[in-house]
PDB file of N, CA and C in Angstrom:
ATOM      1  N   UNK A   1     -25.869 -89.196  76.099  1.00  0.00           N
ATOM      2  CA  UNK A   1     -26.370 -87.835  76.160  1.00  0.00           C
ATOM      3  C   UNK A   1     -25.812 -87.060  74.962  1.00  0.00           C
ATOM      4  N   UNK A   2     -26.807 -86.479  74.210  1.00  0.00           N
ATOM      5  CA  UNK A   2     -26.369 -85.421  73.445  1.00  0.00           C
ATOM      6  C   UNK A   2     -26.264 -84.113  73.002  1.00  0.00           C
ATOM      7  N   UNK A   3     -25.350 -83.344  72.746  1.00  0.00           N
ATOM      8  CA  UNK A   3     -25.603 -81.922  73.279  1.00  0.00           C
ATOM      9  C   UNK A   3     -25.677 -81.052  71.806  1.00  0.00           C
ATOM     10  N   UNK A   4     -26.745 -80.063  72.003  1.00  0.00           N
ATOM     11  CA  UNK A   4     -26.601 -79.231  70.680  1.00  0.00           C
ATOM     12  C   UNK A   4     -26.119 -77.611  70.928  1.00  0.00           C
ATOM     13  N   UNK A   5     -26.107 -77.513  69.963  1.00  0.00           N
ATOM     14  CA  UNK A   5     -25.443 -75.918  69.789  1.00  0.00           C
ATOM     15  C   UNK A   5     -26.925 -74.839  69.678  1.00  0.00           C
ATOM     16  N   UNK A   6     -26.512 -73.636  70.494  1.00  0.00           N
ATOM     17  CA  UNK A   6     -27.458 -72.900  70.868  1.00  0.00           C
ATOM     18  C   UNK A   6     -26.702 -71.235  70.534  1.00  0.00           C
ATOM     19  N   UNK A   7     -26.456 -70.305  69.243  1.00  0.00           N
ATOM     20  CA  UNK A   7     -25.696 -69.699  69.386  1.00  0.00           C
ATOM     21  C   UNK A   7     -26.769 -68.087  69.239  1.00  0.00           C
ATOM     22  N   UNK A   8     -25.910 -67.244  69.833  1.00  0.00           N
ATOM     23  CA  UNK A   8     -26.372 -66.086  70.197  1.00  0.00           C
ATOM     24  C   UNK A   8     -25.542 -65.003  69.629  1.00  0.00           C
ATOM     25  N   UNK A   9     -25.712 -64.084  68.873  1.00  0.00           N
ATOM     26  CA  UNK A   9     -24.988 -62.998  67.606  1.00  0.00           C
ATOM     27  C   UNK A   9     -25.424 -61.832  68.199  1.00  0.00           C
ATOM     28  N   UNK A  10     -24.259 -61.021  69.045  1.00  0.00           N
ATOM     29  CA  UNK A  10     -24.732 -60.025  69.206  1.00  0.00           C
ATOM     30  C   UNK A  10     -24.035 -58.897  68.445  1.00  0.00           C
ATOM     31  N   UNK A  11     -24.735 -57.496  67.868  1.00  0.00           N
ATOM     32  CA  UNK A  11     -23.835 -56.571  67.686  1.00  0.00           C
ATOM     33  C   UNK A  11     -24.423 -55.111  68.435  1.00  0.00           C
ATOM     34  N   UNK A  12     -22.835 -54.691  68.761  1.00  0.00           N
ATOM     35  CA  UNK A  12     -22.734 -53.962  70.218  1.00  0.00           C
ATOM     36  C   UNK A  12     -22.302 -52.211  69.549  1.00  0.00           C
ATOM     37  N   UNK A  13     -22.711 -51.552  70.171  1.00  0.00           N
ATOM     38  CA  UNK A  13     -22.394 -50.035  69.928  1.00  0.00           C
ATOM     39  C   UNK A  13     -21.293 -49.923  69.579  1.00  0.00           C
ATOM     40  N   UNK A  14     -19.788 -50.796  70.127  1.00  0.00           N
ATOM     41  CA  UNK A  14     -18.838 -50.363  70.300  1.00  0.00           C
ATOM     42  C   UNK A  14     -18.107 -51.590  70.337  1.00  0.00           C
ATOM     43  N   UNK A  15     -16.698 -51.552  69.925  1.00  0.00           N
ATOM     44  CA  UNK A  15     -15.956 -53.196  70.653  1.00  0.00           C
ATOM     45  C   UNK A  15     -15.818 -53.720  71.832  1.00  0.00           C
ATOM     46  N   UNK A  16     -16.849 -52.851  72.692  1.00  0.00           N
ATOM     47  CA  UNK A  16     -16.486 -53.309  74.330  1.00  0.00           C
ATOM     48  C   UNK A  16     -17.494 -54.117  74.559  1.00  0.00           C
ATOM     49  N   UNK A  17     -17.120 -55.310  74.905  1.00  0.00           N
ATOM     50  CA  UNK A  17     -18.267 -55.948  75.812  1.00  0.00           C
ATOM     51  C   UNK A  17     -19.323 -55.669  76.469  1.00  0.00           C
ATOM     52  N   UNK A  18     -19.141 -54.505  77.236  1.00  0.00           N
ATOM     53  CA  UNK A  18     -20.350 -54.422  77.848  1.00  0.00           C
ATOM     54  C   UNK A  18     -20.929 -52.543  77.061  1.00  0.00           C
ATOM     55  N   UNK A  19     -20.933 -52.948  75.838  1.00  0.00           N
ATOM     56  CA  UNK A  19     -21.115 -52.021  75.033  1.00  0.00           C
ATOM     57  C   UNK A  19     -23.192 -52.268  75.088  1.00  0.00           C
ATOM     58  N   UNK A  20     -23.904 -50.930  74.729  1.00  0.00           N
ATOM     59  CA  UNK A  20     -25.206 -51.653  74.695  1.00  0.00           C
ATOM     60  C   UNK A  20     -25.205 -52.468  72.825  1.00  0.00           C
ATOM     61  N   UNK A  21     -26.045 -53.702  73.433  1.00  0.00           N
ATOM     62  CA  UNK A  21     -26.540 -54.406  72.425  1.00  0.00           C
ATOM     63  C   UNK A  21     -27.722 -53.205  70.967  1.00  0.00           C
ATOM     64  N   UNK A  22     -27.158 -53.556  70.080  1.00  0.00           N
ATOM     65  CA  UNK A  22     -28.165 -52.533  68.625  1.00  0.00           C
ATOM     66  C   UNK A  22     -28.878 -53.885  67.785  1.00  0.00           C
ATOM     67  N   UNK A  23     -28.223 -54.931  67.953  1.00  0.00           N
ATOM     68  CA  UNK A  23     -28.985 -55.500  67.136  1.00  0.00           C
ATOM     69  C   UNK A  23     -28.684 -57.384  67.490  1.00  0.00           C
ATOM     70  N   UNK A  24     -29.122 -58.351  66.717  1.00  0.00           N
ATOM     71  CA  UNK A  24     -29.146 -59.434  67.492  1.00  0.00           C
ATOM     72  C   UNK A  24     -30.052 -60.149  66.710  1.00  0.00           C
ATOM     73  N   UNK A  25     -29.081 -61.912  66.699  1.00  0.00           N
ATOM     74  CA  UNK A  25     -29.616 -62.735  66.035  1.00  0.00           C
ATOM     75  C   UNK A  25     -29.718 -64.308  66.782  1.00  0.00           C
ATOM     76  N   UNK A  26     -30.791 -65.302  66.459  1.00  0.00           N
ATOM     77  CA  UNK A  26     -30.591 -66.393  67.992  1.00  0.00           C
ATOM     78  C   UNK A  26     -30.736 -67.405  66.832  1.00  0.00           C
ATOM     79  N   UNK A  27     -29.878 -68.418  67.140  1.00  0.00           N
ATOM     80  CA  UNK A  27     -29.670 -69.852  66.544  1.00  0.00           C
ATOM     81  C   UNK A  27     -30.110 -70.881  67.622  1.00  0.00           C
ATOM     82  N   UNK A  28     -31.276 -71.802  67.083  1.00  0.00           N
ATOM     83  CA  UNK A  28     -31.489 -72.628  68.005  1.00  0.00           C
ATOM     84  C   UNK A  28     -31.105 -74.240  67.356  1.00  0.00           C
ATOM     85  N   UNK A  29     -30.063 -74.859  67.843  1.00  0.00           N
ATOM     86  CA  UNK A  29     -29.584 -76.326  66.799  1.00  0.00           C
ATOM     87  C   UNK A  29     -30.624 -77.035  67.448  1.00  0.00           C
ATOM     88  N   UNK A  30     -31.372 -77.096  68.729  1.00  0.00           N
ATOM     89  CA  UNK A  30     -32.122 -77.635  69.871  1.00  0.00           C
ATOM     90  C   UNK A  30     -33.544 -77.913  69.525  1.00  0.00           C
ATOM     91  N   UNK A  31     -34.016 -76.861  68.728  1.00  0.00           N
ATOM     92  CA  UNK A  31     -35.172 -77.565  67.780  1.00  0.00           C
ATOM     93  C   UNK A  31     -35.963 -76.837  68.387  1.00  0.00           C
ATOM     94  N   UNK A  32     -36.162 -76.570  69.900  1.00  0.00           N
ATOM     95  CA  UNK A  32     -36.800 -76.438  70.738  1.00  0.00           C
ATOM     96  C   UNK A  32     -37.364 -74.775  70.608  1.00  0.00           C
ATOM     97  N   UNK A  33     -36.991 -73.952  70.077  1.00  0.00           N
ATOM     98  CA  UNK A  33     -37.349 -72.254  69.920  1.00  0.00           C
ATOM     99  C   UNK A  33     -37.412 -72.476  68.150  1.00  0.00           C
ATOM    100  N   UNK A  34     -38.151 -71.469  68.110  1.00  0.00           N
ATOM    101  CA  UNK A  34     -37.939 -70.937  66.678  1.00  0.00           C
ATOM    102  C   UNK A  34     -38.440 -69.452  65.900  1.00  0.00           C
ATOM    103  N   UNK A  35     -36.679 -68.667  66.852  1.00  0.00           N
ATOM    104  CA  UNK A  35     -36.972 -67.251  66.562  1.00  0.00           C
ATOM    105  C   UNK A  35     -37.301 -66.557  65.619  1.00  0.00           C
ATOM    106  N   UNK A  36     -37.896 -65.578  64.759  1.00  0.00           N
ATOM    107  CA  UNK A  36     -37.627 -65.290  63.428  1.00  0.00           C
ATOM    108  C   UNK A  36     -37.469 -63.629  64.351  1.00  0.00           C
ATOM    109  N   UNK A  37     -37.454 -63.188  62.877  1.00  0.00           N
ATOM    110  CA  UNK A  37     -37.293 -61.554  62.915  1.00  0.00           C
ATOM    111  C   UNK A  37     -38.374 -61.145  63.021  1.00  0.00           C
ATOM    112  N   UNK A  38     -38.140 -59.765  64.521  1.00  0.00           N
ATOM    113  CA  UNK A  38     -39.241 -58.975  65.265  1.00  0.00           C
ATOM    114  C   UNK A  38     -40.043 -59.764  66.259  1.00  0.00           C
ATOM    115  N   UNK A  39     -39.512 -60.447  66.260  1.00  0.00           N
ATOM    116  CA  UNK A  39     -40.211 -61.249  68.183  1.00  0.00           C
ATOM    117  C   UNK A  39     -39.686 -60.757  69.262  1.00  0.00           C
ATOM    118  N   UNK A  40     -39.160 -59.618  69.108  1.00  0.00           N
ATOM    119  CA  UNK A  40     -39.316 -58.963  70.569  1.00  0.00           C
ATOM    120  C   UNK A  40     -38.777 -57.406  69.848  1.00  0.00           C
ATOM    121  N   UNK A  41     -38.854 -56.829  70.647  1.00  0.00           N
ATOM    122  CA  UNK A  41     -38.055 -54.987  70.407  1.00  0.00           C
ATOM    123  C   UNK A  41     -37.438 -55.295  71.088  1.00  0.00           C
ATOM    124  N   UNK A  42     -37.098 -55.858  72.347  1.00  0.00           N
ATOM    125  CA  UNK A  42     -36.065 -56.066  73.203  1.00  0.00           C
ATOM    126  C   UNK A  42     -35.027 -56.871  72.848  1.00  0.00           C
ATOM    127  N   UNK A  43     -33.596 -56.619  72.958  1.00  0.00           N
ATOM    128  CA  UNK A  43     -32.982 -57.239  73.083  1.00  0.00           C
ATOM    129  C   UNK A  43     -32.160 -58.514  74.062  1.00  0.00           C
ATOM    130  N   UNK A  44     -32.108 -59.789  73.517  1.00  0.00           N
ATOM    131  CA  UNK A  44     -32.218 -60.960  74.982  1.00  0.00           C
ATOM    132  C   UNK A  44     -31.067 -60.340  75.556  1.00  0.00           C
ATOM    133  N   UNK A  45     -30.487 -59.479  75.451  1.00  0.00           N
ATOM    134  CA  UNK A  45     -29.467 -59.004  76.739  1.00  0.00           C
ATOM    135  C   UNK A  45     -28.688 -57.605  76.667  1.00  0.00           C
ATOM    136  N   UNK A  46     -28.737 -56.992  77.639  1.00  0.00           N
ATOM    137  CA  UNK A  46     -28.519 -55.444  77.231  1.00  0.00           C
ATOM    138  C   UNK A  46     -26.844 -55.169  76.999  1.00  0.00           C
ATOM    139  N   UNK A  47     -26.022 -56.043  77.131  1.00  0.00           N
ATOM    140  CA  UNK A  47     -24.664 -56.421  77.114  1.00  0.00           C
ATOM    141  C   UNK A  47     -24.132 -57.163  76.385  1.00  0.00           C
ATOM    142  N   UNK A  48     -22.814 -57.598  75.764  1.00  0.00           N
ATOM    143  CA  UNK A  48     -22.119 -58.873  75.683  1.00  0.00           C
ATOM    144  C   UNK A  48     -21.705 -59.076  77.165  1.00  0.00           C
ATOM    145  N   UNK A  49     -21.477 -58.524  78.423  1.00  0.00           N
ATOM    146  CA  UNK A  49     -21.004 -59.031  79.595  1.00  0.00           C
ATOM    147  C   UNK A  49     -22.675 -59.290  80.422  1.00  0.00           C
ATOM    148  N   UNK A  50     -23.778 -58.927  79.424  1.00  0.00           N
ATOM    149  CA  UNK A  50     -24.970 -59.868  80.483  1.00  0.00           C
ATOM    150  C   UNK A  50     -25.043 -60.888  79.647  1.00  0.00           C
ATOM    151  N   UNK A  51     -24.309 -61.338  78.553  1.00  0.00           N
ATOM    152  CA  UNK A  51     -24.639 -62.618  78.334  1.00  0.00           C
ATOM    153  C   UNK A  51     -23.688 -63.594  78.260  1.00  0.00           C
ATOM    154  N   UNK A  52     -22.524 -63.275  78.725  1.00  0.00           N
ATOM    155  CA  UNK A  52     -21.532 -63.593  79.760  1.00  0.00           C
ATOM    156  C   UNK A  52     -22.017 -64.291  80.796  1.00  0.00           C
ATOM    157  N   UNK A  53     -22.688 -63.558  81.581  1.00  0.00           N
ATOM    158  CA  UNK A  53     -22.757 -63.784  83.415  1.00  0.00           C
ATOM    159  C   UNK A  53     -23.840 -64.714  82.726  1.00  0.00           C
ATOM    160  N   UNK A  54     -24.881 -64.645  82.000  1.00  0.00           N
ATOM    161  CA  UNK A  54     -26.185 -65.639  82.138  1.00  0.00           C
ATOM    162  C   UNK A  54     -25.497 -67.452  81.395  1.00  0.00           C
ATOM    163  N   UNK A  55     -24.352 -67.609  81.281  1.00  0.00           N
ATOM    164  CA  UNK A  55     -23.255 -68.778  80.878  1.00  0.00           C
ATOM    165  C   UNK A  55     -23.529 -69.175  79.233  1.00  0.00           C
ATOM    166  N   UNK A  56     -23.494 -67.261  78.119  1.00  0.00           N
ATOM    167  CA  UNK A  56     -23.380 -67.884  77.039  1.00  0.00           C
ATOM    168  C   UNK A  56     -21.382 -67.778  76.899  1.00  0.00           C
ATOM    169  N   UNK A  57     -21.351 -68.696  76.099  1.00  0.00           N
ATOM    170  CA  UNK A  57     -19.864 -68.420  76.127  1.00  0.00           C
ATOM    171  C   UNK A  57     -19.250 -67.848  74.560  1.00  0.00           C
ATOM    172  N   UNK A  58     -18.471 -66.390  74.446  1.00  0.00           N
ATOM    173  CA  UNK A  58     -18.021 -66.055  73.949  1.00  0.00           C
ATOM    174  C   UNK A  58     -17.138 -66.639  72.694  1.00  0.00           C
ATOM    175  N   UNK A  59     -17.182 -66.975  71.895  1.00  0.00           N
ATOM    176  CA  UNK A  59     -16.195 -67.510  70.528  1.00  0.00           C
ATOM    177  C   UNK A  59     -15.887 -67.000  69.631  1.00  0.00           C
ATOM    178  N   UNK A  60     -16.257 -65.890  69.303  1.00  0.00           N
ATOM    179  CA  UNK A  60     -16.099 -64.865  67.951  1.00  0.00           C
ATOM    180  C   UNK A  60     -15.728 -63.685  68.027  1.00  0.00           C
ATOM    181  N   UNK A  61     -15.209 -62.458  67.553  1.00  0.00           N
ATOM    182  CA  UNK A  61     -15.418 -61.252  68.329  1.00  0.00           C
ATOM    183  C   UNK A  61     -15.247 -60.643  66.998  1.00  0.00           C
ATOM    184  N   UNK A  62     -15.652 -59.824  65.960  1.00  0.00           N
ATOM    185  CA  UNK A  62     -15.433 -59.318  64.942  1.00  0.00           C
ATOM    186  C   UNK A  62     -13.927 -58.423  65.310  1.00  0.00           C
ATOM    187  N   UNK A  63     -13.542 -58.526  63.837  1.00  0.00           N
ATOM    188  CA  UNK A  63     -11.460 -57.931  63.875  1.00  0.00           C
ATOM    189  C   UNK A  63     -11.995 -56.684  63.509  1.00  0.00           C
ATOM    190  N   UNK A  64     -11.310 -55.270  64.078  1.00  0.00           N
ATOM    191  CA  UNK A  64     -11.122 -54.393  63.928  1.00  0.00           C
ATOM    192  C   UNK A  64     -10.540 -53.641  63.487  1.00  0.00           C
ATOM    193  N   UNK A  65     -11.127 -53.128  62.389  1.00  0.00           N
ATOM    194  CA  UNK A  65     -10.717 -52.760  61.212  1.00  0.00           C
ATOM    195  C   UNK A  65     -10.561 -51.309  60.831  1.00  0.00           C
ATOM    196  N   UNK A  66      -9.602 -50.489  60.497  1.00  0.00           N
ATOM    197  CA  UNK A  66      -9.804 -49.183  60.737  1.00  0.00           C
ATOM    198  C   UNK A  66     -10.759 -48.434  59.217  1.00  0.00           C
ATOM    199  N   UNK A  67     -11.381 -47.356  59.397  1.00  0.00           N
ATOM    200  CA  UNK A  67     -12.291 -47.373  58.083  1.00  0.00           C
ATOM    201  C   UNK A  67     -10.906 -46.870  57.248  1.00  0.00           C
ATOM    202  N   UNK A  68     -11.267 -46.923  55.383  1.00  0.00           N
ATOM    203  CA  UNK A  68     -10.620 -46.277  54.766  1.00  0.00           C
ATOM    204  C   UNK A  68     -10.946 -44.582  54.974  1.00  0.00           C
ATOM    205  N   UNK A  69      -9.513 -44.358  54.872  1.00  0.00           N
ATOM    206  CA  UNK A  69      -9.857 -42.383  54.778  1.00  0.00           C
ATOM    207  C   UNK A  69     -10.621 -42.028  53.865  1.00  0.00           C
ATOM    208  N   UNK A  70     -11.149 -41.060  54.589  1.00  0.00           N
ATOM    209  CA  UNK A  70     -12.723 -40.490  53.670  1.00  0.00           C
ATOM    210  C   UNK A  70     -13.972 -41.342  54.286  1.00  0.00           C
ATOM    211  N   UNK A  71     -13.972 -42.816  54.499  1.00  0.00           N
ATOM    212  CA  UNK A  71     -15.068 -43.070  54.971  1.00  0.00           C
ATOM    213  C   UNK A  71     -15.625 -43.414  56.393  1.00  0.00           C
ATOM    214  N   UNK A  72     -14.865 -42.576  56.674  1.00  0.00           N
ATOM    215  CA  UNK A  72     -15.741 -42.849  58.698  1.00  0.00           C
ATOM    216  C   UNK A  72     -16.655 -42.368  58.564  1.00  0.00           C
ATOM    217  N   UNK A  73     -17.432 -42.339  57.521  1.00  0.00           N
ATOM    218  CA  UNK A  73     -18.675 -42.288  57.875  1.00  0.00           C
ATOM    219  C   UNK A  73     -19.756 -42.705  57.317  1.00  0.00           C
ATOM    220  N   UNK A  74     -19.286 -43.410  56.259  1.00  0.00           N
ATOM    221  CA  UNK A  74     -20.321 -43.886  55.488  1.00  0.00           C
ATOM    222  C   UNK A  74     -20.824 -44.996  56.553  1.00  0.00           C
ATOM    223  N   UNK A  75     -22.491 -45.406  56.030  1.00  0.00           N
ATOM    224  CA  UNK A  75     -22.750 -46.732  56.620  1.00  0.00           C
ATOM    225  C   UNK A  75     -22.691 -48.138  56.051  1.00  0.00           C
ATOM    226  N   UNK A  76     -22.417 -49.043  56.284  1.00  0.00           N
ATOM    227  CA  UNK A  76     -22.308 -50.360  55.271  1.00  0.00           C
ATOM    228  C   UNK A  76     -23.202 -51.502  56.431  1.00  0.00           C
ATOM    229  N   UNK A  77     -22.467 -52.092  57.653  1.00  0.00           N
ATOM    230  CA  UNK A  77     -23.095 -53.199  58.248  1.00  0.00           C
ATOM    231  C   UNK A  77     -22.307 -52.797  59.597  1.00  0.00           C
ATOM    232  N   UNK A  78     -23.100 -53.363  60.308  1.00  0.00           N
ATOM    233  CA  UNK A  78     -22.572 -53.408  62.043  1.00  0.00           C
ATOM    234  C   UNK A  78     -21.543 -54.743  62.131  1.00  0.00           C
ATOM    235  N   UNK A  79     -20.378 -53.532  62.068  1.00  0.00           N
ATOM    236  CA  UNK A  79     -18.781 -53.934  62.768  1.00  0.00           C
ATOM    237  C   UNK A  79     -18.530 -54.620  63.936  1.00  0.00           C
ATOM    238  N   UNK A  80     -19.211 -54.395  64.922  1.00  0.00           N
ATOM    239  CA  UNK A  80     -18.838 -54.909  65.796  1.00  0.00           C
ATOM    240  C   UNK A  80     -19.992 -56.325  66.837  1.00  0.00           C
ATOM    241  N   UNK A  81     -19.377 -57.334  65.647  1.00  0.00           N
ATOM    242  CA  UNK A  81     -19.736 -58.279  66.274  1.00  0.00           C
ATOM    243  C   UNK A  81     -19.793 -59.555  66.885  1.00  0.00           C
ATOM    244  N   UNK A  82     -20.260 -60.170  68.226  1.00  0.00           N
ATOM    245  CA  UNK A  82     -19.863 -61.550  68.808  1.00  0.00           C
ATOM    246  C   UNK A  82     -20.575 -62.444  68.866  1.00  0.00           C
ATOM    247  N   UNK A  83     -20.160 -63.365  68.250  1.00  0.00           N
ATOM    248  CA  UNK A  83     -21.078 -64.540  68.750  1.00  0.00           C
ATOM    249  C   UNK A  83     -20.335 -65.085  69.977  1.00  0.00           C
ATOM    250  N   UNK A  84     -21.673 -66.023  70.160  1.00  0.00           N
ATOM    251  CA  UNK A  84     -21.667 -66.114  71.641  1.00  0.00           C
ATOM    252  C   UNK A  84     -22.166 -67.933  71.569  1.00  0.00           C
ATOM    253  N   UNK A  85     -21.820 -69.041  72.497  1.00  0.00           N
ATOM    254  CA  UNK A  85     -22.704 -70.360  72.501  1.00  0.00           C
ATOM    255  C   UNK A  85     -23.436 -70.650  73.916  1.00  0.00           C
ATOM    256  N   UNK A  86     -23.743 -72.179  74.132  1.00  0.00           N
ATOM    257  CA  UNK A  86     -24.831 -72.646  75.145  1.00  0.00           C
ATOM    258  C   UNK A  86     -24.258 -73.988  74.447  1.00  0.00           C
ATOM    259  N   UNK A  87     -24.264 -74.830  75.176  1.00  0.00           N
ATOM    260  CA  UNK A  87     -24.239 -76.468  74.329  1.00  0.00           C
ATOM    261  C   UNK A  87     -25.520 -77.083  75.857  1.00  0.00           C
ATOM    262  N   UNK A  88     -26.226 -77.398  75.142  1.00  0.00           N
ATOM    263  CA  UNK A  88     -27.804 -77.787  76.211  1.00  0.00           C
ATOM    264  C   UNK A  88     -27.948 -79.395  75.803  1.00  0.00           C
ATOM    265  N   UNK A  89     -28.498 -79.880  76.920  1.00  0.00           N
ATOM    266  CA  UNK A  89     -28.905 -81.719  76.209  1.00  0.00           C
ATOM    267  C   UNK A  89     -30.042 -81.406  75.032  1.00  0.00           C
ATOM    268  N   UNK A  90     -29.773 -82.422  74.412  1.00  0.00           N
ATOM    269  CA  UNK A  90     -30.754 -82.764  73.162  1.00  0.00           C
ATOM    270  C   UNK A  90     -31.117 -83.759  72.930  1.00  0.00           C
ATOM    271  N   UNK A  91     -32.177 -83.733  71.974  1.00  0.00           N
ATOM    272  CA  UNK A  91     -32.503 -85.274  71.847  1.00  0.00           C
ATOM    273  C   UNK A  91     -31.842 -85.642  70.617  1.00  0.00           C
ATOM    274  N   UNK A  92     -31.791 -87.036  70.249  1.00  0.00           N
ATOM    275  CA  UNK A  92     -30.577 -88.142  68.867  1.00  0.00           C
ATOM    276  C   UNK A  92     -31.111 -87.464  67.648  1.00  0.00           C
ATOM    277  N   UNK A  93     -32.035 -87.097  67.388  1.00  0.00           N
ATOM    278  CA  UNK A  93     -32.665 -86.755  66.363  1.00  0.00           C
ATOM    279  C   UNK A  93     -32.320 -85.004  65.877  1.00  0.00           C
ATOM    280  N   UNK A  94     -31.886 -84.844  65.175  1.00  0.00           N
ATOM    281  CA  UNK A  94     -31.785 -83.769  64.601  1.00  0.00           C
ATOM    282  C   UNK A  94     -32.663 -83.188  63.786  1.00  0.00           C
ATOM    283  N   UNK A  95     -33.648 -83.991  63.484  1.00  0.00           N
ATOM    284  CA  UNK A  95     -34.996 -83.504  62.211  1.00  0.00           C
ATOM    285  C   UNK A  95     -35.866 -82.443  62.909  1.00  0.00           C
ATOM    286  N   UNK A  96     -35.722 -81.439  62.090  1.00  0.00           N
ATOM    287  CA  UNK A  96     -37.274 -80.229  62.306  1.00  0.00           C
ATOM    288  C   UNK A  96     -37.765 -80.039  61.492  1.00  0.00           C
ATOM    289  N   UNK A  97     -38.479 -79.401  61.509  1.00  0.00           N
ATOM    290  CA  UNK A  97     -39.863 -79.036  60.308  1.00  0.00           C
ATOM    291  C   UNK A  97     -39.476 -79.336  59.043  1.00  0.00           C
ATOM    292  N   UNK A  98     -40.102 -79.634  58.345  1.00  0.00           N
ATOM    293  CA  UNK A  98     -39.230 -80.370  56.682  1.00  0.00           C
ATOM    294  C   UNK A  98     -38.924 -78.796  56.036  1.00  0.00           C
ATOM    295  N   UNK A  99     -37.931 -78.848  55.565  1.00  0.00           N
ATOM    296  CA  UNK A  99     -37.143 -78.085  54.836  1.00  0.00           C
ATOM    297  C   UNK A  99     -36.038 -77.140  55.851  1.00  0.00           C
ATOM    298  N   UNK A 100     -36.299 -77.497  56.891  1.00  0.00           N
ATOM    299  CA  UNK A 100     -35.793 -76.789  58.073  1.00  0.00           C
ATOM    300  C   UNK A 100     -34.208 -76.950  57.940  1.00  0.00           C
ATOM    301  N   UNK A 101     -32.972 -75.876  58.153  1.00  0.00           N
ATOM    302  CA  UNK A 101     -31.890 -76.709  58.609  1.00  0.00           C
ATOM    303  C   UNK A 101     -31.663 -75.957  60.286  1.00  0.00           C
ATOM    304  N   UNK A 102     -32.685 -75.243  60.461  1.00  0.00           N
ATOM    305  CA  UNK A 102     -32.752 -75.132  62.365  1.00  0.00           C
ATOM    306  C   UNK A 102     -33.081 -73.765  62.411  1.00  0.00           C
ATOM    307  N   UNK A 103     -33.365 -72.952  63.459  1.00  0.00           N
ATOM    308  CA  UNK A 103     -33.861 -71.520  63.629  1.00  0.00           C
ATOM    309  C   UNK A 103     -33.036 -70.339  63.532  1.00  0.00           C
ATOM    310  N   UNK A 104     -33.689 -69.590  62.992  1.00  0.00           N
ATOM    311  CA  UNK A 104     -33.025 -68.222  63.011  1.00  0.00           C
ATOM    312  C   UNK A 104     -34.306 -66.962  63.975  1.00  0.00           C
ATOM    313  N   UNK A 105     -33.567 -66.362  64.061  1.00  0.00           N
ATOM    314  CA  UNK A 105     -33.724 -64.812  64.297  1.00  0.00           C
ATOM    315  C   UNK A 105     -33.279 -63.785  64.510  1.00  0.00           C
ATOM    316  N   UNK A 106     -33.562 -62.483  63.700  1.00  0.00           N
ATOM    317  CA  UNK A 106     -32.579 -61.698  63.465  1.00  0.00           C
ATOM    318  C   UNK A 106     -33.325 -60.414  63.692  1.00  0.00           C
ATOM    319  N   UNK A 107     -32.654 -59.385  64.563  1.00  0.00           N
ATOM    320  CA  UNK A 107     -33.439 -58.289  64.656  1.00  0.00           C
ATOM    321  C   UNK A 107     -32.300 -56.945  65.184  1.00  0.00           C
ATOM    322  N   UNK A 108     -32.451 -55.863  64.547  1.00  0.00           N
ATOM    323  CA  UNK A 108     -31.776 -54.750  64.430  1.00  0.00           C
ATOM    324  C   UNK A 108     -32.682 -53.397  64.807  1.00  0.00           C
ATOM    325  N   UNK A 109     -31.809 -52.472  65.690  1.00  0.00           N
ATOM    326  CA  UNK A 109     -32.715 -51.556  66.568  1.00  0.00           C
ATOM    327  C   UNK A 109     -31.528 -50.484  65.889  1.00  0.00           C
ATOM    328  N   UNK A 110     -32.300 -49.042  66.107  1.00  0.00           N
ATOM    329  CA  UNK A 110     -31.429 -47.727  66.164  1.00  0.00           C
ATOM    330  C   UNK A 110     -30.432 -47.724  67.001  1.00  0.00           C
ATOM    331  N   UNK A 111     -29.309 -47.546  66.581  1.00  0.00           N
ATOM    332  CA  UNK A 111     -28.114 -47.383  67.699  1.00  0.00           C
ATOM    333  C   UNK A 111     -28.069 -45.928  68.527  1.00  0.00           C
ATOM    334  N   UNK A 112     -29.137 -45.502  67.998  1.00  0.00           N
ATOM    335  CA  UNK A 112     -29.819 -43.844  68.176  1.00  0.00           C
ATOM    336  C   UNK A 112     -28.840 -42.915  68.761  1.00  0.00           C
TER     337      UNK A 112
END
């Protein structure tokens, strides 16, 4: 049996877990999906603690960093973020679409 990697990138309002999700990216090693950017307005989970409970498992958590003085406020990139995994059966073969090295999708909402 072989198992692939299935990873899930979320970035959250805030460093809290169950902060709401602003934006979000899906890795499929599984072959089996193949997200790109803007396949949904929704985000696959309104939490890092709903994608917790649904058994992705947590591995990353972006370090927190205090801004330099003067710039709390500029914008640059969303700070606060986790990846997340899934390890699912797979099949021996790792080959997808030629030129492929596996799926992405990436999609970013107003933190409004």
């Amino acid at each position: 049996m072989t198992f692939r990697q299935q990873v899930l990138v979320l970035y959250l309002g805030t460093s809290a877990l169950d902060s709401p999700v602003v934006g979000w990216s899906v890795y499929d090693g599984t072959g089996r999906t193949s997200p790109t950017t803007g396949d949904s307005d929704e985000p696959p989970y309104k939490s890092g603690v709903d994608a917790l409970r649904d058994g992705w498992r947590l591995f990353q958590a972006a370090q927190l960093i205090p801004p330099y003085p003067g710039s709390e406020y500029d914008v640059s990139f969303l700070k606060h973020e986790f990846f997340f995994e899934k390890l699912v059966e797979g099949s021996e073969s790792t080959e997808g679409p030629e030129g492929s090295e596996g799926s992405v999708g990436v999609e970013v909402v107003d933190a409004g």
